[in-house]
C-alpha atoms as a PDB file:
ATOM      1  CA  UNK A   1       0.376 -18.899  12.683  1.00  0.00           C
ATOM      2  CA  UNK A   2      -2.609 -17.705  11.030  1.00  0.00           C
ATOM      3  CA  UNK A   3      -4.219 -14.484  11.862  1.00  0.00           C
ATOM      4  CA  UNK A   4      -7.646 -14.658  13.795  1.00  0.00           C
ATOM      5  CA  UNK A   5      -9.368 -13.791  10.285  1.00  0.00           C
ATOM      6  CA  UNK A   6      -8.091 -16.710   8.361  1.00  0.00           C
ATOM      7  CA  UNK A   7     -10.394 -19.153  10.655  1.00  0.00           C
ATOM      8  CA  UNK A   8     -13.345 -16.592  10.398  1.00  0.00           C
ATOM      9  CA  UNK A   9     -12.722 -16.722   6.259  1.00  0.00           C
ATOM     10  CA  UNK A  10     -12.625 -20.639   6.451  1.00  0.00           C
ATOM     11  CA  UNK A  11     -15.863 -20.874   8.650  1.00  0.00           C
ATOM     12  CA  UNK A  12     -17.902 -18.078   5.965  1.00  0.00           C
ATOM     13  CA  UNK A  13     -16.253 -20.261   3.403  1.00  0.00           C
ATOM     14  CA  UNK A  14     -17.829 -23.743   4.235  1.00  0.00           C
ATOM     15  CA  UNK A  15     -20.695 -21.833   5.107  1.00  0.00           C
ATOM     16  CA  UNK A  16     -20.854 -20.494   1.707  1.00  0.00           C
ATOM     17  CA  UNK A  17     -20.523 -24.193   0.335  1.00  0.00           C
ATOM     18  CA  UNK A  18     -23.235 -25.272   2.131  1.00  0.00           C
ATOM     19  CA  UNK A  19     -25.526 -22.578   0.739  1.00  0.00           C
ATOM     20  CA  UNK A  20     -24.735 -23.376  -2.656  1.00  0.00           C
ATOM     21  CA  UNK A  21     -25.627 -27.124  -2.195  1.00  0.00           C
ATOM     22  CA  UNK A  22     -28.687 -25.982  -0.504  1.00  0.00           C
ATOM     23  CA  UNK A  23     -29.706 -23.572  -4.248  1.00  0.00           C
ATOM     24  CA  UNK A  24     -28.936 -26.611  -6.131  1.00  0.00           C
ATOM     25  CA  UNK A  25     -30.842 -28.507  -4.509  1.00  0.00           C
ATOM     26  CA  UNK A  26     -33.754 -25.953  -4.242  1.00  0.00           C
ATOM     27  CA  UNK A  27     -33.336 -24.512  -7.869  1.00  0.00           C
ATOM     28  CA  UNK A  28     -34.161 -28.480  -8.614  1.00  0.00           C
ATOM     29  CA  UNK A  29     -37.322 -28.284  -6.892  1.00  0.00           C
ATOM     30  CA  UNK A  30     -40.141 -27.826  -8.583  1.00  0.00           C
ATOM     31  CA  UNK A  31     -42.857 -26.430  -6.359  1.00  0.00           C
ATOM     32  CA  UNK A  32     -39.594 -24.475  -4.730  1.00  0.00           C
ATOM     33  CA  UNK A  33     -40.811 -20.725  -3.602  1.00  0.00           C
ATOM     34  CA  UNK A  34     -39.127 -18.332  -5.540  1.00  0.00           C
ATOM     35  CA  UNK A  35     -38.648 -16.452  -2.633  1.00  0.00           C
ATOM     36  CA  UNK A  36     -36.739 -19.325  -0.737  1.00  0.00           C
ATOM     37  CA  UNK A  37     -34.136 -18.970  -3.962  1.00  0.00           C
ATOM     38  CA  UNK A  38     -34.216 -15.206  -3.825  1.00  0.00           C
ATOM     39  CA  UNK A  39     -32.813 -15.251   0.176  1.00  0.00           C
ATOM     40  CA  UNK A  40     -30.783 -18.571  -0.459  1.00  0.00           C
ATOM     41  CA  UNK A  41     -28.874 -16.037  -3.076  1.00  0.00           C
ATOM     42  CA  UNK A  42     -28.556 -13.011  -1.033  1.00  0.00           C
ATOM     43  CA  UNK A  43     -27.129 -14.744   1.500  1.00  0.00           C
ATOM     44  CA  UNK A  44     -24.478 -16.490  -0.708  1.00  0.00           C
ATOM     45  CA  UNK A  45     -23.931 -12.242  -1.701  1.00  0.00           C
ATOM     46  CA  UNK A  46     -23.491 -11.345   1.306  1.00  0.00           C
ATOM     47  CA  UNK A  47     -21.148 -14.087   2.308  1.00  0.00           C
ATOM     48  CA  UNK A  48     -19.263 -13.036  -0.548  1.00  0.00           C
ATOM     49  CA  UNK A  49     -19.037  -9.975   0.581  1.00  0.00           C
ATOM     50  CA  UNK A  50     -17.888 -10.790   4.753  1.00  0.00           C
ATOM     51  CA  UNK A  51     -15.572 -13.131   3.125  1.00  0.00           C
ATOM     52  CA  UNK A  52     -13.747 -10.350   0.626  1.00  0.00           C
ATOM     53  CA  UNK A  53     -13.364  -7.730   3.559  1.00  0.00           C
ATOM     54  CA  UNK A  54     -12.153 -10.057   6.014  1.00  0.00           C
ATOM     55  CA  UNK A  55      -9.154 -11.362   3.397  1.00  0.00           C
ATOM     56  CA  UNK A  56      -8.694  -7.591   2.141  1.00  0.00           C
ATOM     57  CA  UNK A  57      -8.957  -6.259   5.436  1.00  0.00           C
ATOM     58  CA  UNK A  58     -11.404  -3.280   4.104  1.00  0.00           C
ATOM     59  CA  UNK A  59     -15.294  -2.726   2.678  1.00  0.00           C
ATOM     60  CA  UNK A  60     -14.956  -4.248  -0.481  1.00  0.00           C
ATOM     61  CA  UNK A  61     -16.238  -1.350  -3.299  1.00  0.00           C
ATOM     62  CA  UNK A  62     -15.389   1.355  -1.396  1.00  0.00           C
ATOM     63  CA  UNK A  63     -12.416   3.498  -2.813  1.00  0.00           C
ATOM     64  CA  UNK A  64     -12.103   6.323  -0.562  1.00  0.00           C
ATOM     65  CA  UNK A  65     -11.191   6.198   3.407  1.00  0.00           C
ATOM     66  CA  UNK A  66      -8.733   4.241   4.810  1.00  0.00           C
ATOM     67  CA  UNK A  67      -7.276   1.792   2.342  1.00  0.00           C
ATOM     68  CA  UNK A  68      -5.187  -0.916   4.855  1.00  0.00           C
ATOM     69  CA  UNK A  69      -4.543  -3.753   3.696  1.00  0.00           C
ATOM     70  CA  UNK A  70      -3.857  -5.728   6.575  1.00  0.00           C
ATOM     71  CA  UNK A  71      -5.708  -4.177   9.237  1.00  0.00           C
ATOM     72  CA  UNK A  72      -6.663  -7.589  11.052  1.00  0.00           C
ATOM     73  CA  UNK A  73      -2.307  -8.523  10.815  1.00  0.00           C
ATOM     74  CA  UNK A  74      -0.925  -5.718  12.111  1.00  0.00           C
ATOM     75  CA  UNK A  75      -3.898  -5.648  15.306  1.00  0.00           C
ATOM     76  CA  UNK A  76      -2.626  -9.637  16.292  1.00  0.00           C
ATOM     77  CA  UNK A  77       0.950  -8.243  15.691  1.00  0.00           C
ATOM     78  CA  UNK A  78       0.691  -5.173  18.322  1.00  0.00           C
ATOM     79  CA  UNK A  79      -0.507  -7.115  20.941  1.00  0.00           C
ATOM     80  CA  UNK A  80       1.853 -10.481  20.034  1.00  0.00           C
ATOM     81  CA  UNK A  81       5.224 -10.762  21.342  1.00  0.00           C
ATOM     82  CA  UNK A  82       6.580 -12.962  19.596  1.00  0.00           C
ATOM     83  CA  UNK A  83      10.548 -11.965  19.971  1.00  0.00           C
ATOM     84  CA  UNK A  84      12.143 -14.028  22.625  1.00  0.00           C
ATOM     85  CA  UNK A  85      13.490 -12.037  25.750  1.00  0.00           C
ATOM     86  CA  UNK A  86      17.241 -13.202  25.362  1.00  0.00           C
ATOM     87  CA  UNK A  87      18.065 -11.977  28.378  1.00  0.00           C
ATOM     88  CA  UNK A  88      18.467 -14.749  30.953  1.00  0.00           C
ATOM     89  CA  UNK A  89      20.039 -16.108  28.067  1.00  0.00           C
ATOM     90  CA  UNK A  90      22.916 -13.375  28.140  1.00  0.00           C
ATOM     91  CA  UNK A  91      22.291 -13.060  31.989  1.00  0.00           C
ATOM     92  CA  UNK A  92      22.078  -8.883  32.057  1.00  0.00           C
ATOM     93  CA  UNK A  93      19.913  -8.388  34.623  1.00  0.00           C
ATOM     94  CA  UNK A  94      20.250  -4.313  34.931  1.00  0.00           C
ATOM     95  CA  UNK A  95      19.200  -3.762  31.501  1.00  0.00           C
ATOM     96  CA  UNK A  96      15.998  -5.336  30.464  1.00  0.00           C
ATOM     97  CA  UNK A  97      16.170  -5.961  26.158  1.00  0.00           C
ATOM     98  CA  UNK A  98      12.655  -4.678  25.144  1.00  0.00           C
ATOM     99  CA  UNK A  99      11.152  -3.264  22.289  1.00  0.00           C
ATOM    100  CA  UNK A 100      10.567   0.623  21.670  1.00  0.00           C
ATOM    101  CA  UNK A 101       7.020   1.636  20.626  1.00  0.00           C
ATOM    102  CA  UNK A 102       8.837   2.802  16.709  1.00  0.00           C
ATOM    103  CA  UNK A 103      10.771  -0.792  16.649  1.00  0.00           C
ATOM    104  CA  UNK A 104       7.409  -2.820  17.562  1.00  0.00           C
ATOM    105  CA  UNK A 105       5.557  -0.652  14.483  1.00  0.00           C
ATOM    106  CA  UNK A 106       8.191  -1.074  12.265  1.00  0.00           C
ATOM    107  CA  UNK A 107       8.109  -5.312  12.851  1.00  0.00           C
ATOM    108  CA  UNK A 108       4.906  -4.974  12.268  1.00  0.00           C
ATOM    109  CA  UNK A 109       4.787  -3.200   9.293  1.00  0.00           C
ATOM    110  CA  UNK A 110       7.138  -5.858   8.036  1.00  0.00           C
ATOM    111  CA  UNK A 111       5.361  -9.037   8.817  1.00  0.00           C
ATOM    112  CA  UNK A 112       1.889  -7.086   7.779  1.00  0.00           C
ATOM    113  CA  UNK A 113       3.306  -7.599   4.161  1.00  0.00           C
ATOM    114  CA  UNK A 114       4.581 -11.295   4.299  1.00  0.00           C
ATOM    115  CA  UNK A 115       1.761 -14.054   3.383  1.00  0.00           C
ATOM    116  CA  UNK A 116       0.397 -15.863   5.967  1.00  0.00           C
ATOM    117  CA  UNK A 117       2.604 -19.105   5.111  1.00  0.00           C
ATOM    118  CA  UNK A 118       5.748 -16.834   4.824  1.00  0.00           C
ATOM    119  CA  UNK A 119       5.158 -15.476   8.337  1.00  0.00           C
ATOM    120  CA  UNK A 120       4.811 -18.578   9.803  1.00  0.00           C
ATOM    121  CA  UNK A 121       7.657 -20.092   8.182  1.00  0.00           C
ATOM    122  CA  UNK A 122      10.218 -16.875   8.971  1.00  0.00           C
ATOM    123  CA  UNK A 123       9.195 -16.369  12.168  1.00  0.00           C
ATOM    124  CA  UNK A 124       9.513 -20.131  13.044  1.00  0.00           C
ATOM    125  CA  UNK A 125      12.903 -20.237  11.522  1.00  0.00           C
ATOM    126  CA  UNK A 126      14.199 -16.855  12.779  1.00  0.00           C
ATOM    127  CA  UNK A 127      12.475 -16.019  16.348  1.00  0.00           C
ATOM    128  CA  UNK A 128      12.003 -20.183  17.196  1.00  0.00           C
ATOM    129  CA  UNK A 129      15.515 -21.171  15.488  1.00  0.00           C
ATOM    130  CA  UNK A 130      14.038 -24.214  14.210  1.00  0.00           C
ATOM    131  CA  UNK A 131      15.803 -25.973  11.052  1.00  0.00           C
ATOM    132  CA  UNK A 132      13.928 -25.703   7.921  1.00  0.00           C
ATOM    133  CA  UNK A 133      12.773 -29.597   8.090  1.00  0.00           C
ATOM    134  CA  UNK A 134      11.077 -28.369  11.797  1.00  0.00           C
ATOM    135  CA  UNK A 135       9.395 -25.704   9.973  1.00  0.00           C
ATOM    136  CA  UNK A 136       8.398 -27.924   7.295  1.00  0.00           C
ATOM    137  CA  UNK A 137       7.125 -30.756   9.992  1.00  0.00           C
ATOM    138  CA  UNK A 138       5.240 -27.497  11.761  1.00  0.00           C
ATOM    139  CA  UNK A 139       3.836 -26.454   9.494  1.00  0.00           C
ATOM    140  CA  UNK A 140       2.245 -29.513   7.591  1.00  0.00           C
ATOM    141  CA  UNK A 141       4.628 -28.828   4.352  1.00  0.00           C
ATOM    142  CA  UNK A 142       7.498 -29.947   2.375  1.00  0.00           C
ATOM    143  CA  UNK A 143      10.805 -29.011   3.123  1.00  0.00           C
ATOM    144  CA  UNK A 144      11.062 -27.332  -0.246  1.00  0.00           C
ATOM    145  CA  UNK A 145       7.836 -25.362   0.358  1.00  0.00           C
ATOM    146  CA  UNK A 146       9.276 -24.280   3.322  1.00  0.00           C
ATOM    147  CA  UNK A 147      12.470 -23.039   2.192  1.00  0.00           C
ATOM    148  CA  UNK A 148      11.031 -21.048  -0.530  1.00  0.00           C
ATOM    149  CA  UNK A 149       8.756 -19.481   1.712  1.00  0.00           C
ATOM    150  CA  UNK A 150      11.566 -18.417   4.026  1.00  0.00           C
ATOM    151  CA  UNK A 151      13.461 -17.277   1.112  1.00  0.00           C
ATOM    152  CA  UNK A 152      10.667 -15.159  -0.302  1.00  0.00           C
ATOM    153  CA  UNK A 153       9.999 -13.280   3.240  1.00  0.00           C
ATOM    154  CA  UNK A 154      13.756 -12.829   3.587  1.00  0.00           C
ATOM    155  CA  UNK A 155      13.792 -11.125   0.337  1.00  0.00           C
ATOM    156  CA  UNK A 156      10.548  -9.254   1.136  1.00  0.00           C
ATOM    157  CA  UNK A 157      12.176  -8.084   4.832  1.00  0.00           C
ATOM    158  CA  UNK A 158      15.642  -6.947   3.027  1.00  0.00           C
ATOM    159  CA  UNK A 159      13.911  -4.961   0.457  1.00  0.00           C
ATOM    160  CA  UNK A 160      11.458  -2.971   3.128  1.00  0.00           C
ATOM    161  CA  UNK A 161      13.954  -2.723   5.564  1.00  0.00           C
ATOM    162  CA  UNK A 162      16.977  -1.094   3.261  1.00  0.00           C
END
């Protein structure tokens, strides 16, 4: 599950590719405008730059203000729900099982911390109760892969949660 950044980072960072073909290929040029290098450049900076904030999830050179590391997680999280409703599964239908305001933060706290791959892989394997070889097929990796990542954002849950 990858957050709605991740695409946005991928799309700046093909984009970036392409610009840098396109300097080569004007910086070999020899009646090139120096001018056509000179915005080819800045916009390779400035690509740079969308990309950093978008993966760090604040203005990159900036040291004071809000410092949130993942801003653009925990904004998909809020409005996700992505724990099942077990109740037509334990057939209570005078209580509905929902999530408090504090319990949704706190989830989202927790997954805000976990790689995108780990996140994937634990919530696959916890909230979807698939095996680790049906995370693995999922999510286009080895078995292995995927059991280290689920080990690795159990170990990250445990330690924020205790």
């Amino acid at each position: 599950m990858d957050r709605w950044a991740d695409s946005l980072i991928e799309e700046y960072r093909r984009g970036k590719s392409d610009l840098n073909k396109k300097l080569k290929l004007l910086e070999q040029d020899a009646v090139v405008n120096e001018v056509d290098i000179r915005l080819v450049t800045d916009m390779i900076a400035d690509m740079e730059y969308a990309i950093e904030w978008l993966r760090s999830g604040r203005q990159p050179n900036v040291y004071q203000g809000i410092d949130k590391k993942a801003v653009y997680q925990k904004m998909m999280f809020e409005t996700m729900d992505f724990i099942p409703d077990i109740a037509e599964q334990l057939d209570i239908n005078d209580h509905q099982l929902r999530l408090t305001p504090y319990q949704r933060i706190k989830i989202t706290n927790v997954l805000a911390v976990l790689s995108t791959r780990e996140r994937q892989c634990y919530l696959l394997h916890t909230t979807q109760q698939m095996s680790v070889e049906e995370v693995a097929k999922e999510a286009g990796i080895k078995k292995g892969t995927a059991q280290k990542y689920i080990e690795r954002a159990r170990i990250k849950v445990k330690k924020i949660v205790s």
